[in-house]
PDB file of N, CA and C in Angstrom:
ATOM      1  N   UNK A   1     -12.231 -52.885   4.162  1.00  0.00           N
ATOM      2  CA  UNK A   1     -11.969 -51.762   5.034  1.00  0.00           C
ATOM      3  C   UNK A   1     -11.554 -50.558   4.182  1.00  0.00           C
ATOM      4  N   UNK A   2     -12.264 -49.162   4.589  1.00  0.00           N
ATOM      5  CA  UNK A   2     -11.919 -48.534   3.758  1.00  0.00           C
ATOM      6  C   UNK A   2     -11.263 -47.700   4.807  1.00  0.00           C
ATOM      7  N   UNK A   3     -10.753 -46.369   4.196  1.00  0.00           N
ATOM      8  CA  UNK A   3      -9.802 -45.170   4.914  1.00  0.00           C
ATOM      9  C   UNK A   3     -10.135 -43.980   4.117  1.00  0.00           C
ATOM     10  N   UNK A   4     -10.695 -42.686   5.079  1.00  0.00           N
ATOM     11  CA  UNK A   4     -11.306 -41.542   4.532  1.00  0.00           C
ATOM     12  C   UNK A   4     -10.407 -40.862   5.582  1.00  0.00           C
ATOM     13  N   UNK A   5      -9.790 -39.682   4.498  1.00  0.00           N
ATOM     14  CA  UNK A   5      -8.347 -38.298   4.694  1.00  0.00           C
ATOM     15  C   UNK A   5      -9.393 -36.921   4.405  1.00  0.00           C
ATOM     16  N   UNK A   6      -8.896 -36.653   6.061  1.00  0.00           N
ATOM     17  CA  UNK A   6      -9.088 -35.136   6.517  1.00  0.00           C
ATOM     18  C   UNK A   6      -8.367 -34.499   6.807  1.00  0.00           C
ATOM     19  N   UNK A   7      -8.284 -33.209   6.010  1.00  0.00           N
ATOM     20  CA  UNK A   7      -7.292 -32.712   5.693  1.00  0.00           C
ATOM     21  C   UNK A   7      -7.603 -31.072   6.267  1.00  0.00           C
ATOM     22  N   UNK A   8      -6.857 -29.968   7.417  1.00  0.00           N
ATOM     23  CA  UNK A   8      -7.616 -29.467   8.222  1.00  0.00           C
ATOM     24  C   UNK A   8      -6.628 -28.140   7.750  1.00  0.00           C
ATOM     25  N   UNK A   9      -6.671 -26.991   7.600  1.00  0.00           N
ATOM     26  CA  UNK A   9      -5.732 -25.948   7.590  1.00  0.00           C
ATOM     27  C   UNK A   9      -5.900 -24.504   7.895  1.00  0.00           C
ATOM     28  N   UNK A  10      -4.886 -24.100   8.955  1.00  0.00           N
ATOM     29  CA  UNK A  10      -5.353 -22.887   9.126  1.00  0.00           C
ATOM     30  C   UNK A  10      -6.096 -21.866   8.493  1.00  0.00           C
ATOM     31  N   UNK A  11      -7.229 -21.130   8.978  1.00  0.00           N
ATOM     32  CA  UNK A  11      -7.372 -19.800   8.115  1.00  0.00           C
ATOM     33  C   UNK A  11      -6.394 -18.960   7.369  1.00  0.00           C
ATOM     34  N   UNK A  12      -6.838 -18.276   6.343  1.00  0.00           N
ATOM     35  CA  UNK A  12      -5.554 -17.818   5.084  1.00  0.00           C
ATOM     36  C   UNK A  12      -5.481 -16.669   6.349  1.00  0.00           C
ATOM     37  N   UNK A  13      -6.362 -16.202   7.203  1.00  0.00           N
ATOM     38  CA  UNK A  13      -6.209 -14.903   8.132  1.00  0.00           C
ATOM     39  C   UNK A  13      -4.912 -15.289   9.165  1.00  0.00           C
ATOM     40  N   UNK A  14      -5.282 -16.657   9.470  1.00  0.00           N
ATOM     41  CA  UNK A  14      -4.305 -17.016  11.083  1.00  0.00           C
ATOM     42  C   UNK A  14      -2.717 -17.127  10.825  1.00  0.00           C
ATOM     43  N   UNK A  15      -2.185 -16.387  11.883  1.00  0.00           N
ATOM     44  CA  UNK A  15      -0.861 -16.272  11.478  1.00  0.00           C
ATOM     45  C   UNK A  15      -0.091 -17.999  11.313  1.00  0.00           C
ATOM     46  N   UNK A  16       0.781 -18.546  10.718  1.00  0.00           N
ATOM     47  CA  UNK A  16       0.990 -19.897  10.723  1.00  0.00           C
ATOM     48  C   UNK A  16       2.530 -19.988  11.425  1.00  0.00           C
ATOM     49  N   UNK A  17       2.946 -19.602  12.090  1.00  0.00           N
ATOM     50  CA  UNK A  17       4.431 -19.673  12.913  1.00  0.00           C
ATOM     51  C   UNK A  17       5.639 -20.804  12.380  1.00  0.00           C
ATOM     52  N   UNK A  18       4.707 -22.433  12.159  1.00  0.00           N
ATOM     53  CA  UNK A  18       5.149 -23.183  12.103  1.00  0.00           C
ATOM     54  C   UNK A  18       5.254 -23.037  10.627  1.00  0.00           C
ATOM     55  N   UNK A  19       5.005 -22.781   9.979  1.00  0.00           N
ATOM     56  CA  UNK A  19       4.791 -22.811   8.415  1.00  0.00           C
ATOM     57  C   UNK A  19       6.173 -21.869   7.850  1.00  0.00           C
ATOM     58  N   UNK A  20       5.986 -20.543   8.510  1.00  0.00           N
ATOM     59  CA  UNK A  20       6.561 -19.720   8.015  1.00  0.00           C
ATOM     60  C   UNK A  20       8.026 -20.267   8.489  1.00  0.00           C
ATOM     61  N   UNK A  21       8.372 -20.433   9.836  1.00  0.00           N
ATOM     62  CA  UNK A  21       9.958 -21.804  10.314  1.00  0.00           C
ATOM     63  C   UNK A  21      10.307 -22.668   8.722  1.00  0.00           C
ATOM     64  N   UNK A  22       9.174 -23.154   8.304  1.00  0.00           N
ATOM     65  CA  UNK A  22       9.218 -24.047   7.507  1.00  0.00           C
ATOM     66  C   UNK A  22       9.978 -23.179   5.939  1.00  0.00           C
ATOM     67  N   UNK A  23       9.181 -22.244   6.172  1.00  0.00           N
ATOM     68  CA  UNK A  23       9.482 -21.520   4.566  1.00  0.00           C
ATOM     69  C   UNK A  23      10.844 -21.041   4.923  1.00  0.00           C
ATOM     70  N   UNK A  24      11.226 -20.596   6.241  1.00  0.00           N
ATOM     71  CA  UNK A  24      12.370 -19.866   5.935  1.00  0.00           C
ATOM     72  C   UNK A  24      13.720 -21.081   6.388  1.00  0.00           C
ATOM     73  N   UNK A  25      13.728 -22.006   6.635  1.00  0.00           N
ATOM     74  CA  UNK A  25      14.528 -23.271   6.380  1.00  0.00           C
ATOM     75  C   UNK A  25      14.632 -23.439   5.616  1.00  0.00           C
ATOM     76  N   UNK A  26      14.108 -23.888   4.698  1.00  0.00           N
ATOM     77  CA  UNK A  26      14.090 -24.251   2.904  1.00  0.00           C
ATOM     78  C   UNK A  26      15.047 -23.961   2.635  1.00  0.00           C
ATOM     79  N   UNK A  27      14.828 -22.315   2.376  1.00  0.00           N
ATOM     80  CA  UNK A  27      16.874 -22.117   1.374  1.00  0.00           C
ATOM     81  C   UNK A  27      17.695 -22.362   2.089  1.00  0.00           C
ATOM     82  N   UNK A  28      17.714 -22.253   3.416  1.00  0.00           N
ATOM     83  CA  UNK A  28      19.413 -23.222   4.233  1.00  0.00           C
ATOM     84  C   UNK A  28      19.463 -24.345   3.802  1.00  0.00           C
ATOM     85  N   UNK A  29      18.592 -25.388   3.345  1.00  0.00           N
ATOM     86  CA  UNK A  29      18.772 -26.579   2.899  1.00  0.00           C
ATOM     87  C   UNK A  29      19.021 -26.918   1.233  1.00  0.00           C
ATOM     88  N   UNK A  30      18.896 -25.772   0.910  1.00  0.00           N
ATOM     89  CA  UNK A  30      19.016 -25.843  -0.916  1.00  0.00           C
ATOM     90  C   UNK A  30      17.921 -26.009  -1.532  1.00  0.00           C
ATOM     91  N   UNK A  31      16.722 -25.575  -1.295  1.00  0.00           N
ATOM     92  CA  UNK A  31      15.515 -25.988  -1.757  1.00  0.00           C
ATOM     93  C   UNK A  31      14.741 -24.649  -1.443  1.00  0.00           C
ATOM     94  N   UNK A  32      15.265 -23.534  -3.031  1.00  0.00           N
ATOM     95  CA  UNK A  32      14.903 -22.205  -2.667  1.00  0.00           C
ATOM     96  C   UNK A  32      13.461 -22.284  -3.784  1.00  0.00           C
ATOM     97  N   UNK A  33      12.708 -22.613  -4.356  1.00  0.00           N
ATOM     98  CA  UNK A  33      12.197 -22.721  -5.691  1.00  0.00           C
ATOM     99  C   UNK A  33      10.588 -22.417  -4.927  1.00  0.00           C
ATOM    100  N   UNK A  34      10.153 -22.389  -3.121  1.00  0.00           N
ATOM    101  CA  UNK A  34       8.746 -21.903  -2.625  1.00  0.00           C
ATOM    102  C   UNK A  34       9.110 -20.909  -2.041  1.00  0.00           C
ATOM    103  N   UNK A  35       7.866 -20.700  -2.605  1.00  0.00           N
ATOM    104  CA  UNK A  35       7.307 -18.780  -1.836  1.00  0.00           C
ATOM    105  C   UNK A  35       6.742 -18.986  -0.584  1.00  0.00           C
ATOM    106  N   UNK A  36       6.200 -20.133  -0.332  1.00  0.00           N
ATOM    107  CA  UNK A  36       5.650 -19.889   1.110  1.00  0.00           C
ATOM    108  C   UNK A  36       5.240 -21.730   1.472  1.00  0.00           C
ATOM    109  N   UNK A  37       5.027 -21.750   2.785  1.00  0.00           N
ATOM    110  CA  UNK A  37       4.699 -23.149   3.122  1.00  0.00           C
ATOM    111  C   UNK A  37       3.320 -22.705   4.488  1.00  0.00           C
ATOM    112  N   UNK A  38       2.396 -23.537   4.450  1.00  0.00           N
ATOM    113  CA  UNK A  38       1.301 -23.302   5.295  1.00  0.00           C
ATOM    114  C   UNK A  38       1.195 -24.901   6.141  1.00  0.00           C
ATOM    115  N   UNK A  39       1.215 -25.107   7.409  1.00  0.00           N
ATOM    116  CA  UNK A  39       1.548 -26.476   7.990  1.00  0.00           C
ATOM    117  C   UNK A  39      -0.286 -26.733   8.195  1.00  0.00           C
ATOM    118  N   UNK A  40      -0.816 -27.711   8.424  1.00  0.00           N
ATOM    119  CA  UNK A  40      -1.992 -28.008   8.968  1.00  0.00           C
ATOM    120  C   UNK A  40      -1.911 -29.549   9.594  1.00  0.00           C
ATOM    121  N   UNK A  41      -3.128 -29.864   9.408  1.00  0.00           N
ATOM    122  CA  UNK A  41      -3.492 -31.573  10.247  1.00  0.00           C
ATOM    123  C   UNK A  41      -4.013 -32.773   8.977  1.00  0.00           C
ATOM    124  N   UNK A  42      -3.769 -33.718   9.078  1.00  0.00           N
ATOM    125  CA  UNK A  42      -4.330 -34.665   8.456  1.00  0.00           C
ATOM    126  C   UNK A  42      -4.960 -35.576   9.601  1.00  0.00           C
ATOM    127  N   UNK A  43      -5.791 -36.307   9.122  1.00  0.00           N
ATOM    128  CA  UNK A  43      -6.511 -37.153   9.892  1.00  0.00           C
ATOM    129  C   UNK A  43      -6.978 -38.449   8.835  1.00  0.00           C
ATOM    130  N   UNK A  44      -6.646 -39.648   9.466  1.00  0.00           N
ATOM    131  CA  UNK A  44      -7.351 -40.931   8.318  1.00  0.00           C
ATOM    132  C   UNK A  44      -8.171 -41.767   9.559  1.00  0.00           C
ATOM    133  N   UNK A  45      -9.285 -41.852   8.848  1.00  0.00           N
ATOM    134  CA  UNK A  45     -10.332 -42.546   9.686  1.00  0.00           C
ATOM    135  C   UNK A  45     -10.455 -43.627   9.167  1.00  0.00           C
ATOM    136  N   UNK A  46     -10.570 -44.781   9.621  1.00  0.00           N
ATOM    137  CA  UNK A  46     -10.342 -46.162   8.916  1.00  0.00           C
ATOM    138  C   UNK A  46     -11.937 -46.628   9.430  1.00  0.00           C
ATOM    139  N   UNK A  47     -12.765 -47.413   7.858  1.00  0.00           N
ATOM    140  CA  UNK A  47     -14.370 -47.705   8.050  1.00  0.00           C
ATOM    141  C   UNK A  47     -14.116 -49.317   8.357  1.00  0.00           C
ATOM    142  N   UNK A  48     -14.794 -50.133   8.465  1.00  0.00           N
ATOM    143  CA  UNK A  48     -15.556 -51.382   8.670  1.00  0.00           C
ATOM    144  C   UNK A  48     -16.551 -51.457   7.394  1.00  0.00           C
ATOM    145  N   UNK A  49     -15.961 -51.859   6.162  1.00  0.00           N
ATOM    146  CA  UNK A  49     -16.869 -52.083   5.066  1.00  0.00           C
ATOM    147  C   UNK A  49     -16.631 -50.766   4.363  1.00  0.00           C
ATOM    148  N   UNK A  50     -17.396 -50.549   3.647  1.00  0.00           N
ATOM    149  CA  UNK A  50     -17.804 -49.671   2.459  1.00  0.00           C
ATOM    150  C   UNK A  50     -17.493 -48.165   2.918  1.00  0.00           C
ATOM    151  N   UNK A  51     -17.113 -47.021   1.853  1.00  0.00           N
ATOM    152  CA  UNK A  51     -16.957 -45.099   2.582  1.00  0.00           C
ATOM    153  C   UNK A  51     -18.119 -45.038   1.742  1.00  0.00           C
ATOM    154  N   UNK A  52     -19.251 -45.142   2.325  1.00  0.00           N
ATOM    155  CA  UNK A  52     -20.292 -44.900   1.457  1.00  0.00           C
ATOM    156  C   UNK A  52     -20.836 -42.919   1.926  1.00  0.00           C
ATOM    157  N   UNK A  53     -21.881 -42.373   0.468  1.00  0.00           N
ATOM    158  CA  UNK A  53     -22.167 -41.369   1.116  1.00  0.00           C
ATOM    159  C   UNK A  53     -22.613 -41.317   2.589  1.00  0.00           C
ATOM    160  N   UNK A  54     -23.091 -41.719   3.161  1.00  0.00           N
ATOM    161  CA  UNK A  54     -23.574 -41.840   5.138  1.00  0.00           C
ATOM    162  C   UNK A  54     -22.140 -41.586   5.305  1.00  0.00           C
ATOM    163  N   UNK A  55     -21.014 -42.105   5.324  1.00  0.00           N
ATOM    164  CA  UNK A  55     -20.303 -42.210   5.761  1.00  0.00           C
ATOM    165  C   UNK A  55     -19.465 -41.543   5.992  1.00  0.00           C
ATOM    166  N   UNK A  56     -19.225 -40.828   4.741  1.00  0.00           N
ATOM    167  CA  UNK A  56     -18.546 -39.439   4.334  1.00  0.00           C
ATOM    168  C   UNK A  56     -19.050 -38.282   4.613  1.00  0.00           C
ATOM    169  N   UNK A  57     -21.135 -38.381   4.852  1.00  0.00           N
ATOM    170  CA  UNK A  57     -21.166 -37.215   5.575  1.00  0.00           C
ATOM    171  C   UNK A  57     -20.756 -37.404   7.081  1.00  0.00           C
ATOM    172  N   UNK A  58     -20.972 -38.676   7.588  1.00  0.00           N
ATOM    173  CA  UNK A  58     -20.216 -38.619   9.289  1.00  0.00           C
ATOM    174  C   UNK A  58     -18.815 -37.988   9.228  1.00  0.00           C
ATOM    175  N   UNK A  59     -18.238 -38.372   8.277  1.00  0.00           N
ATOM    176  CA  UNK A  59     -16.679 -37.803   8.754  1.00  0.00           C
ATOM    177  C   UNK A  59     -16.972 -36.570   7.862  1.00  0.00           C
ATOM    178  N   UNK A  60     -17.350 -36.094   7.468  1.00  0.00           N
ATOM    179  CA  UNK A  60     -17.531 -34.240   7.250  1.00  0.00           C
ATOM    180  C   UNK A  60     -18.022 -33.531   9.083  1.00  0.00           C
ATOM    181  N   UNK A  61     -18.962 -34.361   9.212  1.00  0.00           N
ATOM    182  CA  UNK A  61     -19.538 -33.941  10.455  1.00  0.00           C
ATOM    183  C   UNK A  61     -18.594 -33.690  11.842  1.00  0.00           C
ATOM    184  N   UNK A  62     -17.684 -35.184  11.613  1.00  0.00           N
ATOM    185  CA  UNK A  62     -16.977 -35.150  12.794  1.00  0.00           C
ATOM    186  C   UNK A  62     -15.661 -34.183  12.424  1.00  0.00           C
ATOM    187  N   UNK A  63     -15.448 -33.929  10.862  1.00  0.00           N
ATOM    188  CA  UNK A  63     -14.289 -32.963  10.586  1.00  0.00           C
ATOM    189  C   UNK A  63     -14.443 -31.386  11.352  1.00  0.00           C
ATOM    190  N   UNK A  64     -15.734 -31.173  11.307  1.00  0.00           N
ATOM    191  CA  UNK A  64     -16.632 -29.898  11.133  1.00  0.00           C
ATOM    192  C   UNK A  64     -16.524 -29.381  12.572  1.00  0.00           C
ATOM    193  N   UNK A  65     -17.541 -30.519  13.572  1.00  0.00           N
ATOM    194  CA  UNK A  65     -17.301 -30.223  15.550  1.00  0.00           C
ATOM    195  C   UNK A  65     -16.359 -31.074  15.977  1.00  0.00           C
ATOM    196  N   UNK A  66     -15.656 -31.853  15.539  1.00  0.00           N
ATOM    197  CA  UNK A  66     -14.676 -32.579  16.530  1.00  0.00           C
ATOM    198  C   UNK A  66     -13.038 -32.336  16.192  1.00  0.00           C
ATOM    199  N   UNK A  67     -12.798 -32.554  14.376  1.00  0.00           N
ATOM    200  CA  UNK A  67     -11.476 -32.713  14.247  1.00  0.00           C
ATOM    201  C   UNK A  67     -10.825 -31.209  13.611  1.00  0.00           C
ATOM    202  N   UNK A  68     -11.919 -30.349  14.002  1.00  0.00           N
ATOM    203  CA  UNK A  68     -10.923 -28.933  13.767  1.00  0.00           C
ATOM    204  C   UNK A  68     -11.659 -28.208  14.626  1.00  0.00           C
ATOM    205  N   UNK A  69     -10.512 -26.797  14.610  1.00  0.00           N
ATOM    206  CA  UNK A  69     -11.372 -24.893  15.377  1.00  0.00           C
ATOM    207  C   UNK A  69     -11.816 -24.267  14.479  1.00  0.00           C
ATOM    208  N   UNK A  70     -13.458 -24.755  14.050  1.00  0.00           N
ATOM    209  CA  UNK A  70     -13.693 -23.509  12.986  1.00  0.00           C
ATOM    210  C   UNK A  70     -13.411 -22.454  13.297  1.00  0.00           C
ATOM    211  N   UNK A  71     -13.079 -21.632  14.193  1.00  0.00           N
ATOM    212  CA  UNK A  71     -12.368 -20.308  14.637  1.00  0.00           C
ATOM    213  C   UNK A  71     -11.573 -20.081  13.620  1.00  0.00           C
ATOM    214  N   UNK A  72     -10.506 -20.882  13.889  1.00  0.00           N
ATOM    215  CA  UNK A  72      -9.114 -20.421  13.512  1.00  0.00           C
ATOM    216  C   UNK A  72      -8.441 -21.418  12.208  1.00  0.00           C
ATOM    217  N   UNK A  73      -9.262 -22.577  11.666  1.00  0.00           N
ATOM    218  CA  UNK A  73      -8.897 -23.546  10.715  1.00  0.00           C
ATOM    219  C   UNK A  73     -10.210 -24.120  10.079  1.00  0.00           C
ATOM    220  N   UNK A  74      -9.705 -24.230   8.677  1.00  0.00           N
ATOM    221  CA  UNK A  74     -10.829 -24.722   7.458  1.00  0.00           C
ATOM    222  C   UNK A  74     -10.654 -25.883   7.535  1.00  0.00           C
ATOM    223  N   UNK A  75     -11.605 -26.962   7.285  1.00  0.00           N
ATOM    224  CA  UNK A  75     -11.703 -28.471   6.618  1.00  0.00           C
ATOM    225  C   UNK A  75     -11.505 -28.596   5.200  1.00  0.00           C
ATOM    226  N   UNK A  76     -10.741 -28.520   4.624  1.00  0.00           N
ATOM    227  CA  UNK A  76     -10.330 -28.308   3.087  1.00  0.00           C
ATOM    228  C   UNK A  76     -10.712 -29.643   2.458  1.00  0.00           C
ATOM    229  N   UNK A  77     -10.566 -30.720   3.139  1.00  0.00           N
ATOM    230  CA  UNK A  77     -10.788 -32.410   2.405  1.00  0.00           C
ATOM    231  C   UNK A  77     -11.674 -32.762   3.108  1.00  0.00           C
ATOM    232  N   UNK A  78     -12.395 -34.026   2.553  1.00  0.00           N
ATOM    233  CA  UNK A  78     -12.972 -35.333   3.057  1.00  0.00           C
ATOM    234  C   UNK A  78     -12.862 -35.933   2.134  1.00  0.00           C
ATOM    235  N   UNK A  79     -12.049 -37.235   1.823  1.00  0.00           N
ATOM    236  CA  UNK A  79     -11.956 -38.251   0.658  1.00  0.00           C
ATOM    237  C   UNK A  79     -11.642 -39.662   1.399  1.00  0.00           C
ATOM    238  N   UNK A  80     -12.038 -40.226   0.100  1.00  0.00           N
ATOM    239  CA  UNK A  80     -11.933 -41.661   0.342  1.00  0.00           C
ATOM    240  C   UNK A  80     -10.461 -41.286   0.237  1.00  0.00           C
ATOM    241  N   UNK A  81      -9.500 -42.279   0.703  1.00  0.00           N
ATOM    242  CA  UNK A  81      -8.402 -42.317   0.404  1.00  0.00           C
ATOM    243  C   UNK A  81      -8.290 -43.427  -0.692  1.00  0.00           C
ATOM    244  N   UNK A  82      -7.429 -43.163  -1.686  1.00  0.00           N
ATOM    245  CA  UNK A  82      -7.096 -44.400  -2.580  1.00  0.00           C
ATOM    246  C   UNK A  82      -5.724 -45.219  -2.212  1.00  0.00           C
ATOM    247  N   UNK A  83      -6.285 -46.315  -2.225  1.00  0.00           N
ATOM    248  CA  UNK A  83      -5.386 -47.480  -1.560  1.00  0.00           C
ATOM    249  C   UNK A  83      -4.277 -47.869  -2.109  1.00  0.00           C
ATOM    250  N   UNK A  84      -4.039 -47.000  -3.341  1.00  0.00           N
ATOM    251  CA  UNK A  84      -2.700 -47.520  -4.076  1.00  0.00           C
ATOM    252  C   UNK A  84      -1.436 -46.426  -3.843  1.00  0.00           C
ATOM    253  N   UNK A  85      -2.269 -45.700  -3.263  1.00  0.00           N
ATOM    254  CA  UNK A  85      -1.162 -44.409  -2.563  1.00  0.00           C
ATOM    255  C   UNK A  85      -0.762 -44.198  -1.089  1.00  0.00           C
TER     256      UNK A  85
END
């Protein structure tokens, strides 16, 4: 069984609300050392056998019309995931 990570993130254009919450928490917590934080989606699709190329273009495909808004967010990944991480 394999597992292929999609990894989905707003446009550098779209404002990120949740991101920027994120950046400006940081230094209340002691952890001043980022300039900025951008939030997005992950997604792990788990195969039946082999992430062969077919496979990886299906999950590009389904990254592309199903698991994001090309509007408003990029598909930045499609990977096998490695199993030791």
């Amino acid at each position: 069984m394999a597992r292929i990570v999609v990894d989905v993130m707003p446009k550098p254009e779209i404002l990120d609300p949740q991101g920027k919450a994120i950046a400006n928490e940081l230094p209340r917590i002691g952890l001043d050392r980022f300039a900025g934080v951008r939030q997005g989606k992950r997604f792990e699709l788990t195969v039946d056998g082999e992430a062969t190329e077919d496979v990886l273009a299906q999950a590009r495909e389904a990254a592309e019309k199903l698991l994001s808004n090309p509007v408003i967010e990029d598909v930045v990944r499609v990977a096998v995931l490695d199993e030791e991480h």
